[in-house]
Protein backbone atom coordinates (compact mmCIF):
# COMPACT_ATOMS: atom_id res chain seq x y z
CA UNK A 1 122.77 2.83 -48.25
CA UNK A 2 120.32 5.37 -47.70
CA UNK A 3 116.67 5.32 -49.26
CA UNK A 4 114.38 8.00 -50.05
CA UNK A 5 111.02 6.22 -49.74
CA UNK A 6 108.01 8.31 -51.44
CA UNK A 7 104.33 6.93 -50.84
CA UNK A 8 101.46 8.59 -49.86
CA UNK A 9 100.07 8.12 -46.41
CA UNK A 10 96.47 6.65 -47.67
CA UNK A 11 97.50 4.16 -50.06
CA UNK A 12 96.68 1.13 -48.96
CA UNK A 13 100.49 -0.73 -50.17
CA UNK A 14 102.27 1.61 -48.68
CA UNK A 15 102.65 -0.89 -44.92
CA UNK A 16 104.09 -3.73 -47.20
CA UNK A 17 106.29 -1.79 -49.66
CA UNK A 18 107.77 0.12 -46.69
CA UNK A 19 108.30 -3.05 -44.73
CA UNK A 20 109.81 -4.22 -48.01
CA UNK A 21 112.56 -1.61 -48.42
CA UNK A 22 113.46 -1.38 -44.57
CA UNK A 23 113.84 -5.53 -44.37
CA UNK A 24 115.99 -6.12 -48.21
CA UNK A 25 119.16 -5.14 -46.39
CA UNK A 26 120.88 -4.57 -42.66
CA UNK A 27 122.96 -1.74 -44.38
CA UNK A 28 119.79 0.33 -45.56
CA UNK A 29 118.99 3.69 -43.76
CA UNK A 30 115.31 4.59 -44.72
CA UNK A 31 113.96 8.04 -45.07
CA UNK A 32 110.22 8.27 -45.59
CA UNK A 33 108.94 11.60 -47.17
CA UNK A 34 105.13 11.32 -47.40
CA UNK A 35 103.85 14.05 -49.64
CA UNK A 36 105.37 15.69 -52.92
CA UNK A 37 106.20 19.27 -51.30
CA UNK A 38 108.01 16.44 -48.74
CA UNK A 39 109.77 14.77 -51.55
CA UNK A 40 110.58 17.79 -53.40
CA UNK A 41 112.20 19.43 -50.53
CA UNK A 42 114.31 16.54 -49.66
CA UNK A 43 115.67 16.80 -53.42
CA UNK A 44 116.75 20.39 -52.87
CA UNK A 45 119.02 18.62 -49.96
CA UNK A 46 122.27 17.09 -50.94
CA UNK A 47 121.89 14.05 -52.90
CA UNK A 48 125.18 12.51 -52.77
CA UNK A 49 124.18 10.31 -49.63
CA UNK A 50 120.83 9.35 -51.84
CA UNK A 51 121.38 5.45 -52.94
CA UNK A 52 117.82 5.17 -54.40
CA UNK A 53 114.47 7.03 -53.98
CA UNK A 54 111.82 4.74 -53.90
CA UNK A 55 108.31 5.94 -55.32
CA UNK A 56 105.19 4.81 -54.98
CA UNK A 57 102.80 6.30 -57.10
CA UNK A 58 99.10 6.13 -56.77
CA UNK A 59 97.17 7.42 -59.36
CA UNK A 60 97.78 9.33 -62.80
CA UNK A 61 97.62 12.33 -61.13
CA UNK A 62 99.85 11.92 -58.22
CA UNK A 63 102.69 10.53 -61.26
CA UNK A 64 102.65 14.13 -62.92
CA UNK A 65 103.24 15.47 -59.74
CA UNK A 66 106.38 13.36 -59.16
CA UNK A 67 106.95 14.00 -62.72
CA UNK A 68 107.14 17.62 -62.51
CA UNK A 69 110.24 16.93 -60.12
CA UNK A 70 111.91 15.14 -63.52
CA UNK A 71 114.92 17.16 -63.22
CA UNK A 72 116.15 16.52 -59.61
CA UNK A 73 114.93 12.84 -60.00
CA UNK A 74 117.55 12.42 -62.80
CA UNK A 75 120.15 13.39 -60.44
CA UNK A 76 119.38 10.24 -58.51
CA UNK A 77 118.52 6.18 -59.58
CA UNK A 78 114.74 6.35 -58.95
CA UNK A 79 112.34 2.95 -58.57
CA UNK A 80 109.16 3.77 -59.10
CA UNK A 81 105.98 1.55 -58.37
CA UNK A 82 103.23 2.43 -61.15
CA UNK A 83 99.51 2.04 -60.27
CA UNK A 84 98.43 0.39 -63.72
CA UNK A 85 100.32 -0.55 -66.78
CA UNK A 86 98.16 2.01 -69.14
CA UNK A 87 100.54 3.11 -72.21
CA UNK A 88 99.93 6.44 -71.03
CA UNK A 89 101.04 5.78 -67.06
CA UNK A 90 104.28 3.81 -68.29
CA UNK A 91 105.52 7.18 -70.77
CA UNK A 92 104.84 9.42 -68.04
CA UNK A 93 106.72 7.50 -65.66
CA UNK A 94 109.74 6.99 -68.31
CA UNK A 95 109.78 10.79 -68.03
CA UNK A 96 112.07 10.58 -64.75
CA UNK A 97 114.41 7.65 -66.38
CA UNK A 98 113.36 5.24 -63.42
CA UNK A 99 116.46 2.62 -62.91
CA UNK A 100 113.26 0.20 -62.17
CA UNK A 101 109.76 0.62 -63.27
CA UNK A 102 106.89 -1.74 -61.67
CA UNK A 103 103.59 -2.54 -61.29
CA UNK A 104 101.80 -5.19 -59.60
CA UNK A 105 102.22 -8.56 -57.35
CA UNK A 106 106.07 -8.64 -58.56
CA UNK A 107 106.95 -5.17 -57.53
CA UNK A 108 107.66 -6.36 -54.03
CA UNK A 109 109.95 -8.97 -54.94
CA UNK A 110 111.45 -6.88 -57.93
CA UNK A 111 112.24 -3.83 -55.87
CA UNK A 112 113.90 -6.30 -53.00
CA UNK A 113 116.22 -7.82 -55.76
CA UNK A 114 116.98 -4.52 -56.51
CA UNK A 115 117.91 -3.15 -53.27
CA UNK A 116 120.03 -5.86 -52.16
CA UNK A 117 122.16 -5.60 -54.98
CA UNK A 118 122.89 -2.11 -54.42
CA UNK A 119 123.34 -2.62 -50.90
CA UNK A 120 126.14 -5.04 -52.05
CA UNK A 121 127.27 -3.04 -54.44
CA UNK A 122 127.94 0.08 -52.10
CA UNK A 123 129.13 -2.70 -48.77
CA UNK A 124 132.22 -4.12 -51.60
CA UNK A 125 132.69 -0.66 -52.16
CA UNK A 126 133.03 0.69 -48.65
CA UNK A 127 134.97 -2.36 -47.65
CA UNK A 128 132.07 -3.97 -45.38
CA UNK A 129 131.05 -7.19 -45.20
CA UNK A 130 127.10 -7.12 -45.51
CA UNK A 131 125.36 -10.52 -45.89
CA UNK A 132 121.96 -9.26 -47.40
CA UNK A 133 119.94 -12.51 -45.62
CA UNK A 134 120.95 -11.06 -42.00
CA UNK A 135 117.78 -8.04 -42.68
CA UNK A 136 115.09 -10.84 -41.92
CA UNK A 137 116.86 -11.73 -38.79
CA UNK A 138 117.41 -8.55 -37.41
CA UNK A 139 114.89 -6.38 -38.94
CA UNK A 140 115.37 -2.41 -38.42
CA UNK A 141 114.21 -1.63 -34.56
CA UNK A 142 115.27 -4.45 -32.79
């Protein structure tokens, strides 16, 4: 399954959510775009090898940025990582119909449930045989 993994160079989560994503499944291929021009280009590629785009956001400001990119992300399941739970934060966010919204301690764990069931999902239907417990064991680069 291939990831689209959006989160800003400087923020400080961005090590652990990345380790995260690449280690929830053997079958994931991850593709790290950095900044928004980054992400936005990549969404003007073809999509139909997109399994999830992963987004990290930072602040309010860097969420209406991704949110101005509302009508590509709907082409796509999005997971999106929110920076605080502020009523304000969580409508802009619903604004790009996230298949997972998060925030917090749990947002590791959360977005790893999440990812190995899709990487399930797309191994039964591509007729491999993907045990999601092997990624720990061989993590990506070795």
């Amino acid at each position: 399954m291939n990831v689209v993994f959006h989160c800003p160079p400087s923020d400080e989560a961005r090590g652990k959510l990345l380790k995260a994503v690449a280690l929830a499944s053997p079958g994931i291929r991850l593709e790290v775009v950095p900044g928004v021009p980054a992400l936005a280009a990549r969404l003007r590629e073809p999509m139909d090898t997109i399994g999830l785009v992963v987004i990290k956001a930072t602040d309010p400001d860097h969420l209406q940025q991704v949110t101005d990119l509302r009508k590509s992300l709907r082409q796509v399941r999005v997971a999106i990582v929110l920076p605080d739970t502020h009523p304000n934060t969580v409508a802009l966010a619903h604004t790009i119909h996230p298949s997972l919204m998060t925030y917090g301690e749990n947002s590791l764990l959360e977005l790893t449930a999440v990812l190995r069931k899709l990487a399930e999902i797309e191994a039964r239907f591509n007729g491999t045989n993907l045990d999601p417990s092997d990624a720990a064991a061989n993590p990506p680069g070795s």
